[in-house]
C-alpha atoms as a PDB file:
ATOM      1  CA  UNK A   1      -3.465   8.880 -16.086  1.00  0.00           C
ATOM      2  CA  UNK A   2      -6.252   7.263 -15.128  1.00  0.00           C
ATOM      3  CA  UNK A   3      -9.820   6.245 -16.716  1.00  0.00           C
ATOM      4  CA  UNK A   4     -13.463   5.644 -15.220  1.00  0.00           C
ATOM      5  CA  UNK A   5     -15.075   2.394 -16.429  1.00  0.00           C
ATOM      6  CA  UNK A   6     -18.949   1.644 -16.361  1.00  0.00           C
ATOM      7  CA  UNK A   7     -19.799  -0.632 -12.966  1.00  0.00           C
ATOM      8  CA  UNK A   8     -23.066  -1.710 -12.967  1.00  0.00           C
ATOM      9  CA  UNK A   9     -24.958   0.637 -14.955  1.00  0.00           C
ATOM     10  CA  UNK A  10     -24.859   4.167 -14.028  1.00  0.00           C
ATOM     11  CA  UNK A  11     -21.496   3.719 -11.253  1.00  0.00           C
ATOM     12  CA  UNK A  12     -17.969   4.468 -12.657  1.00  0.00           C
ATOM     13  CA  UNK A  13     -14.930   3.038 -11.203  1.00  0.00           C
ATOM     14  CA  UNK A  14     -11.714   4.465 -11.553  1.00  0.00           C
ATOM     15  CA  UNK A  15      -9.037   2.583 -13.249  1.00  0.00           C
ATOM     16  CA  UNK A  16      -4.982   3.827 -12.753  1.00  0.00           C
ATOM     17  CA  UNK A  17      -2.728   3.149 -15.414  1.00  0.00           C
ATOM     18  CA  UNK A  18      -0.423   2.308 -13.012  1.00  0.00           C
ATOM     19  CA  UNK A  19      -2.805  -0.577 -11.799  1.00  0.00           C
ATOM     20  CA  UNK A  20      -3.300  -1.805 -15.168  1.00  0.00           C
ATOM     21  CA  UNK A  21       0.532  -1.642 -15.966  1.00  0.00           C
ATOM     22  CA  UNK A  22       1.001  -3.376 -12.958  1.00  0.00           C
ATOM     23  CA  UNK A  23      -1.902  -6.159 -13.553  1.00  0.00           C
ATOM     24  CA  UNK A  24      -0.394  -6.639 -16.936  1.00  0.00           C
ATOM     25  CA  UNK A  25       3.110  -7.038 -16.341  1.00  0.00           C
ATOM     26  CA  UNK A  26       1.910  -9.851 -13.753  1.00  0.00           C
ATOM     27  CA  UNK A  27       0.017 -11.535 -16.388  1.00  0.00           C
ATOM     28  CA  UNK A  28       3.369 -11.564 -18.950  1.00  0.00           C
ATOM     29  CA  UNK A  29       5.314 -13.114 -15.888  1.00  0.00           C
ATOM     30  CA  UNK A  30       2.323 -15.620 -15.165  1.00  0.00           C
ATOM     31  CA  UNK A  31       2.236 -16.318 -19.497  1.00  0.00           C
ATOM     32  CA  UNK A  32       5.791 -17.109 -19.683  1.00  0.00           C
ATOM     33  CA  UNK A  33       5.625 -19.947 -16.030  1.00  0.00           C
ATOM     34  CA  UNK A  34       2.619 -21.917 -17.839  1.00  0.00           C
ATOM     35  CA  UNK A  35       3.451 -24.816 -20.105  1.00  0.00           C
ATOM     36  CA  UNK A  36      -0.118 -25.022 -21.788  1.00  0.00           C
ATOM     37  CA  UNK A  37      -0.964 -22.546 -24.778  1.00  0.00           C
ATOM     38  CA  UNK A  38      -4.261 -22.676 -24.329  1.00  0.00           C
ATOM     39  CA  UNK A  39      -3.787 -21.089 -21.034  1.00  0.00           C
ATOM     40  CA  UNK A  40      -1.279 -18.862 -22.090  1.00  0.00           C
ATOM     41  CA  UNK A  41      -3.737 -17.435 -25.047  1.00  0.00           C
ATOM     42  CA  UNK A  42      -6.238 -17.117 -22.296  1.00  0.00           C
ATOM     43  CA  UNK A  43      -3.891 -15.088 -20.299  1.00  0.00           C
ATOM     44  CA  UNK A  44      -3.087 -12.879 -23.365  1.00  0.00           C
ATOM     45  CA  UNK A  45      -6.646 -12.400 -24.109  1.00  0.00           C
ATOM     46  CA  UNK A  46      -7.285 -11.466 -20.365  1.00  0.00           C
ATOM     47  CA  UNK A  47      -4.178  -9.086 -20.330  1.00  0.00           C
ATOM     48  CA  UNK A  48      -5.044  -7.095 -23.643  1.00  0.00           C
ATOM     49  CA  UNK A  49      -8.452  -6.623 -22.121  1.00  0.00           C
ATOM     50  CA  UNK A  50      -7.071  -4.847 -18.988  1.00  0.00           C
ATOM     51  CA  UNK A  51      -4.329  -2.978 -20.789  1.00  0.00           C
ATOM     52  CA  UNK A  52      -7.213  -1.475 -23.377  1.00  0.00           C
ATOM     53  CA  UNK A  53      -9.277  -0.319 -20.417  1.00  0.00           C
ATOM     54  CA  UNK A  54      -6.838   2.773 -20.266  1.00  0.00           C
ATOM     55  CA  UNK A  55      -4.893   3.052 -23.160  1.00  0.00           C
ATOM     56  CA  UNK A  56      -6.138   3.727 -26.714  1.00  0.00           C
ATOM     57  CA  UNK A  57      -5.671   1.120 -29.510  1.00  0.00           C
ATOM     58  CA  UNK A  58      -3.203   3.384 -31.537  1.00  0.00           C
ATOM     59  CA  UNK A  59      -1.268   3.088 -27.868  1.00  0.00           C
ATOM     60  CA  UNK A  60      -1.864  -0.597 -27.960  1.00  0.00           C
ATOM     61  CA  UNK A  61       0.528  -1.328 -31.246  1.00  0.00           C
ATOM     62  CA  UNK A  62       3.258  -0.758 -28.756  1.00  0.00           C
ATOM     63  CA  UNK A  63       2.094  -2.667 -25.922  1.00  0.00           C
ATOM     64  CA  UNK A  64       1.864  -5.776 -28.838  1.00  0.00           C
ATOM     65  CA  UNK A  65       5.474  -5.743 -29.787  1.00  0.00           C
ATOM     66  CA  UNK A  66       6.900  -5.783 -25.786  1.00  0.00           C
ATOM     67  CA  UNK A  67       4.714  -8.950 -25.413  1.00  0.00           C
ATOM     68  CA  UNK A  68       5.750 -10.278 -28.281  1.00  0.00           C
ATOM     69  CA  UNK A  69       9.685  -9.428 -27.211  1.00  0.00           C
ATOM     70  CA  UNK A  70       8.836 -10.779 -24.011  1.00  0.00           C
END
């Protein structure tokens, strides 16, 4: 699956799912090597960002409980 994303006004760019799951599970591993949870919230934020750029939020609810087990 993958998605096209607004660049720049009228240019999409397309996003894999497989990029995104890959980009995400990086972010988990990077999440769980910092000791600061301000920078671990950041990394959270930036990693529910990507992840919603292909899947829907009804998709999401799982993607929120493998962080969480993580």
């Amino acid at each position: 699956m993958s998605e096209e994303q607004i660049v720049d006004g009228d240019e999409y760019e397309e996003i894999s799912s497989e990029e995104v799951d890959r980009v995400v599970g990086l972010l988990e591993e990077l999440m769980g090597m910092v000791q600061s949870q301000n920078v671990r919230d950041y990394l959270e934020e930036a990693s529910t960002s990507i992840y919603y750029l292909v899947y829907d939020e009804e998709e999401g609810d799982g993607q929120e409980a493998v962080s969480e087990a993580a």
